[in-house]
Protein backbone atom coordinates (compact mmCIF):
# COMPACT_ATOMS: atom_id res chain seq x y z
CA UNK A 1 0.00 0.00 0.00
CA UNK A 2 1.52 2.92 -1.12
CA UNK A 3 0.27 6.83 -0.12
CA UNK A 4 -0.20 9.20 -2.65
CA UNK A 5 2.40 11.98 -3.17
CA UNK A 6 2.30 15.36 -2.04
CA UNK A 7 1.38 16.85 -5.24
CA UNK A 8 -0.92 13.73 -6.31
CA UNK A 9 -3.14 15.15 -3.08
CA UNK A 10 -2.76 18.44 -3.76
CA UNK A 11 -3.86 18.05 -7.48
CA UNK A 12 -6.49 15.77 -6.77
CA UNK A 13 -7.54 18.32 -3.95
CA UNK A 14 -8.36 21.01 -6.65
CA UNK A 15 -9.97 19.32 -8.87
CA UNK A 16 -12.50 18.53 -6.21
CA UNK A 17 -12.59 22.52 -5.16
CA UNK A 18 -13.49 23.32 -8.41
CA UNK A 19 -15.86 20.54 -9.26
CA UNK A 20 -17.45 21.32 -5.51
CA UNK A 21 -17.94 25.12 -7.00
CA UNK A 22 -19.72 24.17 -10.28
CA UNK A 23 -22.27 21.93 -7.95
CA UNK A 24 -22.41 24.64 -5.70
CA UNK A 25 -23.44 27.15 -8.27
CA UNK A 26 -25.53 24.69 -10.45
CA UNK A 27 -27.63 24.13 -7.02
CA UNK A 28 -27.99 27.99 -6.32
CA UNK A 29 -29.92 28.40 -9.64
CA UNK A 30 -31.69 25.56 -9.14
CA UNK A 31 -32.96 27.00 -5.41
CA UNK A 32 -32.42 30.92 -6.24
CA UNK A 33 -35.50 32.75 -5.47
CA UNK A 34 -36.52 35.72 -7.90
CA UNK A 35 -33.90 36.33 -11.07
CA UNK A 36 -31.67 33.35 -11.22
CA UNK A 37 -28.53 34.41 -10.40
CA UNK A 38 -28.92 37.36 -8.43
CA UNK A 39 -29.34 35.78 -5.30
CA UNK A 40 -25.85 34.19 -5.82
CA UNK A 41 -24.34 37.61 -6.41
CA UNK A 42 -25.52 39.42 -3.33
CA UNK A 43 -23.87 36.03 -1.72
CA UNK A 44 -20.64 36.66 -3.58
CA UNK A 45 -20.84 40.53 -2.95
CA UNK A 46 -20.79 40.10 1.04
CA UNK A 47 -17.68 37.46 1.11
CA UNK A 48 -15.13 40.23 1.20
CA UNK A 49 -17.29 41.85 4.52
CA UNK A 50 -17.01 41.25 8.25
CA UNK A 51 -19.95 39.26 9.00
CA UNK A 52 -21.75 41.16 11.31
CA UNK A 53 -21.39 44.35 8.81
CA UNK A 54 -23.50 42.34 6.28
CA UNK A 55 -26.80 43.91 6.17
CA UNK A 56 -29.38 42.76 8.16
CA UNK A 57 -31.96 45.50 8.17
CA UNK A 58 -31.47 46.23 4.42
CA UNK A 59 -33.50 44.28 2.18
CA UNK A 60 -32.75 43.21 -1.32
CA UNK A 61 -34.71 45.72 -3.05
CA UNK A 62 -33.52 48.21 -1.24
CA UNK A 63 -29.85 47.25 -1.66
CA UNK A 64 -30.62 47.29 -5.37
CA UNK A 65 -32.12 51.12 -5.46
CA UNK A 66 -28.70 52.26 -4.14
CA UNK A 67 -26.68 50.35 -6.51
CA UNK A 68 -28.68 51.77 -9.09
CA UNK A 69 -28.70 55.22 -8.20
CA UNK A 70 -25.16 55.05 -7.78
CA UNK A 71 -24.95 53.52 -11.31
CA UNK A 72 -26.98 56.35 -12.50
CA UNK A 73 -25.26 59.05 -10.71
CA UNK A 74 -21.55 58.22 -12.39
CA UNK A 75 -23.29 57.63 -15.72
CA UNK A 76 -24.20 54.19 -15.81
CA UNK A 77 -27.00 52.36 -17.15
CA UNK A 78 -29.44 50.32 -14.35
CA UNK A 79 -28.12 47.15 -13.80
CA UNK A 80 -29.75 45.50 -11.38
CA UNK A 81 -34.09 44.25 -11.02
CA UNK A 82 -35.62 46.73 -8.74
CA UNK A 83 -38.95 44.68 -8.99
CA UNK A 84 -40.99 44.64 -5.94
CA UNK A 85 -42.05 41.14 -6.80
CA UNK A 86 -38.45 40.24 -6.81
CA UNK A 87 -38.18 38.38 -3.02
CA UNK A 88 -37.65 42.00 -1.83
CA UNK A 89 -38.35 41.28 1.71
CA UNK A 90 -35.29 39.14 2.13
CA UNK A 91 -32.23 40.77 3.57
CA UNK A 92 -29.25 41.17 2.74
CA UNK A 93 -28.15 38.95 5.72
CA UNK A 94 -30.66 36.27 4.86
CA UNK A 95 -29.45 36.01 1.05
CA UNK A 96 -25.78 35.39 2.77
CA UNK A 97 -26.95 32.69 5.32
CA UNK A 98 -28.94 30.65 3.06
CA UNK A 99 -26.24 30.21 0.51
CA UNK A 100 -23.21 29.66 3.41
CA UNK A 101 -25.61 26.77 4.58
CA UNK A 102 -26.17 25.74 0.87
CA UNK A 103 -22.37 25.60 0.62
CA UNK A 104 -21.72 23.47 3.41
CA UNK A 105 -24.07 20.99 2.38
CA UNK A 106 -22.94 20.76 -1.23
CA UNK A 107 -19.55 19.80 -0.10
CA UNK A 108 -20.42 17.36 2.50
CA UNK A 109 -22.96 15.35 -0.33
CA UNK A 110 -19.86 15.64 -2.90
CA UNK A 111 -17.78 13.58 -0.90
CA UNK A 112 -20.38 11.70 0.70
CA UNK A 113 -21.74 10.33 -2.46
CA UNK A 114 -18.49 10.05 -4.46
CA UNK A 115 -16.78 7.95 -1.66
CA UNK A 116 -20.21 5.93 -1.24
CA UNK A 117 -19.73 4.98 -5.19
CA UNK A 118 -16.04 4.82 -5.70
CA UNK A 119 -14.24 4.50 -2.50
CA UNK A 120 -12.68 8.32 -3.22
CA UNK A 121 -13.48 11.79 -4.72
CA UNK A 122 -13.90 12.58 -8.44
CA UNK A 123 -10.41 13.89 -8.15
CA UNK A 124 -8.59 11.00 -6.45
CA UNK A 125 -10.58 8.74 -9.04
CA UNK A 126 -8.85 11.04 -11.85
CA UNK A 127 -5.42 10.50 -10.23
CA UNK A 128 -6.15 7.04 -9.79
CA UNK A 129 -6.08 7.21 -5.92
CA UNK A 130 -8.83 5.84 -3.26
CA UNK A 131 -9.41 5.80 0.60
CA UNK A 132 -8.06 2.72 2.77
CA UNK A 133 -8.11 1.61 5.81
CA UNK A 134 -4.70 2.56 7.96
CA UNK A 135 -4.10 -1.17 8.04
CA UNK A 136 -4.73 -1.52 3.73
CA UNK A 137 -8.33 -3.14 4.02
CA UNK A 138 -11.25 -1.66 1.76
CA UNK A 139 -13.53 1.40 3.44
CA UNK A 140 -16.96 0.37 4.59
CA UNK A 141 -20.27 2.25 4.05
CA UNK A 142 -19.77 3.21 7.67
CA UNK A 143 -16.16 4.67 7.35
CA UNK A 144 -17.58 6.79 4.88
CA UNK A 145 -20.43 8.19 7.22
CA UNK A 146 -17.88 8.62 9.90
CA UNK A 147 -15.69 10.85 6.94
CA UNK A 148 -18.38 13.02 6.40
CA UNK A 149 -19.66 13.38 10.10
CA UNK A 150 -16.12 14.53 10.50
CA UNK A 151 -16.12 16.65 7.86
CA UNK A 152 -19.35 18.34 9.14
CA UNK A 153 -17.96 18.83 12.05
CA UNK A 154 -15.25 20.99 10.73
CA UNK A 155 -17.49 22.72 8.40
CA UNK A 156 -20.05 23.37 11.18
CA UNK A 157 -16.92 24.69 13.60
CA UNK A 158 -15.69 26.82 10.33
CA UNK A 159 -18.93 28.29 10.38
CA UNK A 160 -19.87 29.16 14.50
CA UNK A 161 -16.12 30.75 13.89
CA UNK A 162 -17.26 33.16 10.81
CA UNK A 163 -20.43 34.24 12.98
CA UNK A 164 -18.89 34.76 15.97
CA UNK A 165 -15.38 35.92 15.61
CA UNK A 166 -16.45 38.53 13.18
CA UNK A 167 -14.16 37.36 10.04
CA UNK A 168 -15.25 37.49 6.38
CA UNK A 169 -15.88 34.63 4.23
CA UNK A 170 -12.18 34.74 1.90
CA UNK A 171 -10.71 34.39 5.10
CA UNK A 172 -12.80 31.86 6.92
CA UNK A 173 -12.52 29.64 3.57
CA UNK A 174 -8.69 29.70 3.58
CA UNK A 175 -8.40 29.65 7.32
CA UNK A 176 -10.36 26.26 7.13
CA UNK A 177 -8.72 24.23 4.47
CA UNK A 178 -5.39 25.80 5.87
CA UNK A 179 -6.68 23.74 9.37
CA UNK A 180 -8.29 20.80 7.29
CA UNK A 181 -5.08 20.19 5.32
CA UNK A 182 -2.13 21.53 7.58
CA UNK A 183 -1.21 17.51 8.40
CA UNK A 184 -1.48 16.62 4.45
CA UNK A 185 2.11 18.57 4.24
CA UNK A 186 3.76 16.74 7.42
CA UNK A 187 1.75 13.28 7.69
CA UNK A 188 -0.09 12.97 4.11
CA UNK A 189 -3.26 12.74 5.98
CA UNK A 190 -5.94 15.40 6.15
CA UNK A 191 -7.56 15.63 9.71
CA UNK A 192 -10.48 13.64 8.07
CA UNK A 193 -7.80 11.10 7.43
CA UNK A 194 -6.39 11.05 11.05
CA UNK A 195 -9.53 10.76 12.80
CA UNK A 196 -11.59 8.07 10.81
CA UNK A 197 -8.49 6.13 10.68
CA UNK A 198 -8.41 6.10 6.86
CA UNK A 199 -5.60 7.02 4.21
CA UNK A 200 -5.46 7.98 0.56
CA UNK A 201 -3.34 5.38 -1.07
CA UNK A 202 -2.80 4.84 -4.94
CA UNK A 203 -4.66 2.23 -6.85
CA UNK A 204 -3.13 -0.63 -7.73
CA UNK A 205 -3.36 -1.57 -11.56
CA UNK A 206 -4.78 -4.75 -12.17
């Protein structure tokens, strides 16, 4: 049984971040209230802000009067829906919340149902890499649950962190894969690894 490389992991690792952000976005259309899409960009419009400075008394519509005025003021044409039917009673705040929660379970299914199928992630698969046992036997159905309640666990600890220590999202994204991944560089295990007693080792060709 032989672990996967440093870069193998690494590789493998984005190609699963990406994949995880096409879900994520095919999902937010799918579940996007109003104009499809514009949910998603108030989301990606409040990543860069302190989380209690995103708006929670400003609603939608209201946020989208001042963007166009200020559109209008420096010469711009309207950009944004200012329809009243458009979910305008949602705040900011509640646009932000729904799609952070969206986000965390997107990833969780992703590796959930990609390890329940094939032992590993899309991107191991692609690298030709699955998840073992420490001792080399085959992952059960139940090592993959206990995976992903780990990995909840982080993602639910990432999150409590973001609302209460005041951070924005960049930073509470790279803060937790930083913390998720720190032991790939010194042990080749993530800390989903370490604690369901599980490694990624390369497939053997047959």
């Amino acid at each position: 049984m032989e672990i996967v490389s440093l870069g193998q992991r690494l590789i493998s690792t984005i190609i699963d971040k990406v994949l995880i952000a096409i879900f994520f976005v095919i999902v937010a259309f799918m579940f996007c209230s109003g104009m499809p899409g514009a949910e998603l960009g108030h989301f990606v419009s409040q990543l860069g802000v302190e989380y209690k400075k995103i708006e929670s008394e400003k609603t939608i519509y209201e946020h989208n009067v001042e963007v166009n005025n200020w559109l209008k003021e420096n010469g711009y044409s309207e950009m944004i829906s200012t329809d009243q039917d458009y979910e305008h009673y949602k705040t900011m705040k509640d646009v932000y919340d729904k799609y952070v929660w969206m986000f965390v379970i997107v990833n969780v299914l992703y590796y959930l149902l990609c390890e329940l199928s094939f032992k590993a992630s899309f991107g191991k698969r692609l690298l030709k890499c699955k998840v073992k046992k420490s001792d080399g036997s085959e992952i059960s159905n139940r090592d993959v649950f206990t995976r992903s309640g780990i990995l909840v666990s982080l993602l639910l600890l990432a999150v409590a962190l973001h609302m209460t220590m005041n951070i924005n999202g960049y930073v509470t994204t790279i803060l937790f894969f930083a913390i998720l991944d720190f032991t790939v560089f010194t042990k080749q295990m993530s800390l989903v690894d370490k604690y369901s007693d599980t490694l990624v080792v390369k497939q053997k060709n047959r």
